[in-house]
C-alpha atoms as a PDB file:
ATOM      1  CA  UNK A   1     -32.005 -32.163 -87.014  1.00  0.00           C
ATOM      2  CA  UNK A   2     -32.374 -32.749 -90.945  1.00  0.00           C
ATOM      3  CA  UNK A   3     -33.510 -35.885 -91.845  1.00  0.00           C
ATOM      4  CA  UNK A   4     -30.260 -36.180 -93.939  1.00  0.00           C
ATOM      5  CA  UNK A   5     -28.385 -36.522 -91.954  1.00  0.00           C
ATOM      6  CA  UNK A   6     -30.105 -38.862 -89.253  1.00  0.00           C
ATOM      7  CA  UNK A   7     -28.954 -42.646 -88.597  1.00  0.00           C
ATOM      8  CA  UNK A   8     -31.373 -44.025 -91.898  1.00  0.00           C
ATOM      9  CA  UNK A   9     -28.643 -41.909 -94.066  1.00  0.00           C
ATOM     10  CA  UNK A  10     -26.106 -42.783 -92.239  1.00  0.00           C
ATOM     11  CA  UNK A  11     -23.494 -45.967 -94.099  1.00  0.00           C
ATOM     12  CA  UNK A  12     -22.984 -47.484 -90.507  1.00  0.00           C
ATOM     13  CA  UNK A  13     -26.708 -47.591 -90.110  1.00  0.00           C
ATOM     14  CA  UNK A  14     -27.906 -51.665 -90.534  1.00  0.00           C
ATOM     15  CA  UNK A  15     -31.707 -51.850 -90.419  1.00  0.00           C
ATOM     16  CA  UNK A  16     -32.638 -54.927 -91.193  1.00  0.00           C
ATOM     17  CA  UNK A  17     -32.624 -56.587 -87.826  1.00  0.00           C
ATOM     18  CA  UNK A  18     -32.479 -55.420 -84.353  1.00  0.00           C
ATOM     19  CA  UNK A  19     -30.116 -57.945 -82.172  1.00  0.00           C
ATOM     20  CA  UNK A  20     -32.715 -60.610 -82.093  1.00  0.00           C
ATOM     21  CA  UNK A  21     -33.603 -61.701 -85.407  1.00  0.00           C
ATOM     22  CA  UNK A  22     -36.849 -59.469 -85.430  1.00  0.00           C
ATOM     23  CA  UNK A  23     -37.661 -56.849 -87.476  1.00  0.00           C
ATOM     24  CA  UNK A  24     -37.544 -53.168 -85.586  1.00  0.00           C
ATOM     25  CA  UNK A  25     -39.870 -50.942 -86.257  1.00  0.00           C
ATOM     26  CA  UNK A  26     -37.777 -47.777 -87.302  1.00  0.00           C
ATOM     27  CA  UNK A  27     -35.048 -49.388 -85.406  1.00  0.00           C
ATOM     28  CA  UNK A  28     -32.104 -50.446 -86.349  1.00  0.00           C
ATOM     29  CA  UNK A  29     -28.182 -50.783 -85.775  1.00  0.00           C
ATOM     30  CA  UNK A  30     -25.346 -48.115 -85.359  1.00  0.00           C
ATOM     31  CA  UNK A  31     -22.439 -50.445 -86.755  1.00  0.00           C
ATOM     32  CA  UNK A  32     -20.128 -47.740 -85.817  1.00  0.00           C
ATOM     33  CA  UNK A  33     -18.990 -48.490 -82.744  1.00  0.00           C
ATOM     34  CA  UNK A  34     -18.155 -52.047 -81.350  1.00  0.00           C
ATOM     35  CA  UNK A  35     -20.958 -53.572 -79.196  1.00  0.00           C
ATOM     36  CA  UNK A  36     -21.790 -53.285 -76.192  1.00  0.00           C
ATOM     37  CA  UNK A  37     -20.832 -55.873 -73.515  1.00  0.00           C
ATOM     38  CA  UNK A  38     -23.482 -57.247 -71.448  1.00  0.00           C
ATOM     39  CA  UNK A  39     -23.779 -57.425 -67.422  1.00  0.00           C
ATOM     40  CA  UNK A  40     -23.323 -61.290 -67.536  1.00  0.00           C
ATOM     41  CA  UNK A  41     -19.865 -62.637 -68.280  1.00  0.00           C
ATOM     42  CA  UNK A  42     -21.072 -65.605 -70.705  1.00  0.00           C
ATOM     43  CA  UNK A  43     -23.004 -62.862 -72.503  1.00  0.00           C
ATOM     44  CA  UNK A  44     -22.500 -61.976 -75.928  1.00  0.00           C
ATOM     45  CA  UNK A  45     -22.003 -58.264 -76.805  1.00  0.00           C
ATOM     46  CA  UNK A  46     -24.910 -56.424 -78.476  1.00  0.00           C
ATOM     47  CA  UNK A  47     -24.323 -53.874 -81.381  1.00  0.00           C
ATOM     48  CA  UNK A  48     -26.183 -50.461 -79.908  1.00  0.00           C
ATOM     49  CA  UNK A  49     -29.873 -50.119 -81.214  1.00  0.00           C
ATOM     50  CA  UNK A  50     -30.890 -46.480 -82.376  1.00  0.00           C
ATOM     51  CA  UNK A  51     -33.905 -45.740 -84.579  1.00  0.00           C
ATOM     52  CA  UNK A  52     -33.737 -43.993 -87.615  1.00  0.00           C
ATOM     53  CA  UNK A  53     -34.482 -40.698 -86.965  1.00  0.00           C
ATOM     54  CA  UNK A  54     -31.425 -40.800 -84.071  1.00  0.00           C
ATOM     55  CA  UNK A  55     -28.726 -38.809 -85.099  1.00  0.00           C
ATOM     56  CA  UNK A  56     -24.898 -38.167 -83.589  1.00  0.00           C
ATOM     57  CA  UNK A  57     -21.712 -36.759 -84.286  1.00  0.00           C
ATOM     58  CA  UNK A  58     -20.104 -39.908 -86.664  1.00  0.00           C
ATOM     59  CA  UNK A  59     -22.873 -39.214 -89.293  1.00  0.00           C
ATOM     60  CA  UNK A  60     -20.971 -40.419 -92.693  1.00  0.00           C
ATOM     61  CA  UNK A  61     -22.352 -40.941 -95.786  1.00  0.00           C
ATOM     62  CA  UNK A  62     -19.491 -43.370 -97.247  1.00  0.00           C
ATOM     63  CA  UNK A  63     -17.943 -46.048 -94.509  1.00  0.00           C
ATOM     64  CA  UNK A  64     -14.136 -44.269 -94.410  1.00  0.00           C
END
Protein backbone atom coordinates (compact mmCIF):
# COMPACT_ATOMS: atom_id res chain seq x y z
CA UNK A 1 0.00 0.00 0.00
CA UNK A 2 1.50 3.62 -0.75
CA UNK A 3 2.28 5.48 2.06
CA UNK A 4 -0.12 8.17 0.63
CA UNK A 5 -2.57 6.98 1.09
CA UNK A 6 -2.25 5.21 4.62
CA UNK A 7 -4.21 6.48 7.88
CA UNK A 8 -1.15 9.42 8.65
CA UNK A 9 -2.61 11.05 5.21
CA UNK A 10 -5.72 10.37 5.89
CA UNK A 11 -8.12 13.92 7.31
CA UNK A 12 -10.02 11.51 9.77
CA UNK A 13 -6.70 10.38 11.09
CA UNK A 14 -6.18 12.20 14.91
CA UNK A 15 -2.72 11.33 16.23
CA UNK A 16 -2.16 13.10 18.97
CA UNK A 17 -3.55 10.84 21.62
CA UNK A 18 -4.58 7.32 21.76
CA UNK A 19 -7.93 6.99 24.08
CA UNK A 20 -6.02 7.46 27.24
CA UNK A 21 -4.33 10.64 27.31
CA UNK A 22 -0.90 9.00 26.26
CA UNK A 23 0.98 9.52 23.45
CA UNK A 24 0.93 6.34 20.81
CA UNK A 25 3.70 5.48 19.27
CA UNK A 26 2.66 5.53 15.48
CA UNK A 27 -0.77 5.15 16.78
CA UNK A 28 -3.40 7.07 16.53
CA UNK A 29 -7.29 7.58 15.88
CA UNK A 30 -9.59 6.73 12.82
CA UNK A 31 -12.26 9.58 13.56
CA UNK A 32 -14.22 8.13 10.80
CA UNK A 33 -16.40 5.99 12.22
CA UNK A 34 -18.26 6.45 15.63
CA UNK A 35 -16.62 4.57 18.56
CA UNK A 36 -16.76 1.62 19.60
CA UNK A 37 -18.97 0.57 22.56
CA UNK A 38 -17.42 -1.26 25.28
CA UNK A 39 -18.46 -4.80 26.94
CA UNK A 40 -19.54 -2.97 30.21
CA UNK A 41 -22.76 -0.98 30.13
CA UNK A 42 -21.40 2.13 32.27
CA UNK A 43 -18.53 2.13 29.77
CA UNK A 44 -17.74 4.88 27.63
CA UNK A 45 -17.26 4.21 23.88
CA UNK A 46 -13.69 4.26 22.50
CA UNK A 47 -12.84 5.87 19.04
CA UNK A 48 -10.98 2.73 17.07
CA UNK A 49 -7.06 2.91 17.39
CA UNK A 50 -5.09 2.18 14.04
CA UNK A 51 -1.45 3.14 13.49
CA UNK A 52 -0.32 5.11 10.82
CA UNK A 53 0.76 2.99 8.33
CA UNK A 54 -3.03 1.17 8.55
CA UNK A 55 -4.86 1.84 5.62
CA UNK A 56 -8.79 1.09 4.46
CA UNK A 57 -11.27 1.82 2.04
CA UNK A 58 -12.57 5.59 3.53
CA UNK A 59 -9.03 7.00 2.80
CA UNK A 60 -9.92 10.92 2.13
CA UNK A 61 -7.74 13.55 1.91
CA UNK A 62 -10.37 16.49 2.72
CA UNK A 63 -13.17 15.55 5.61
CA UNK A 64 -16.42 15.56 2.95
Amino acid sequence: MSQSVSCNSCAYYEDHVANSTKVAEHAGLCRFNPPVTQPEPNARGLWPVVTASDWCGHFSETRN
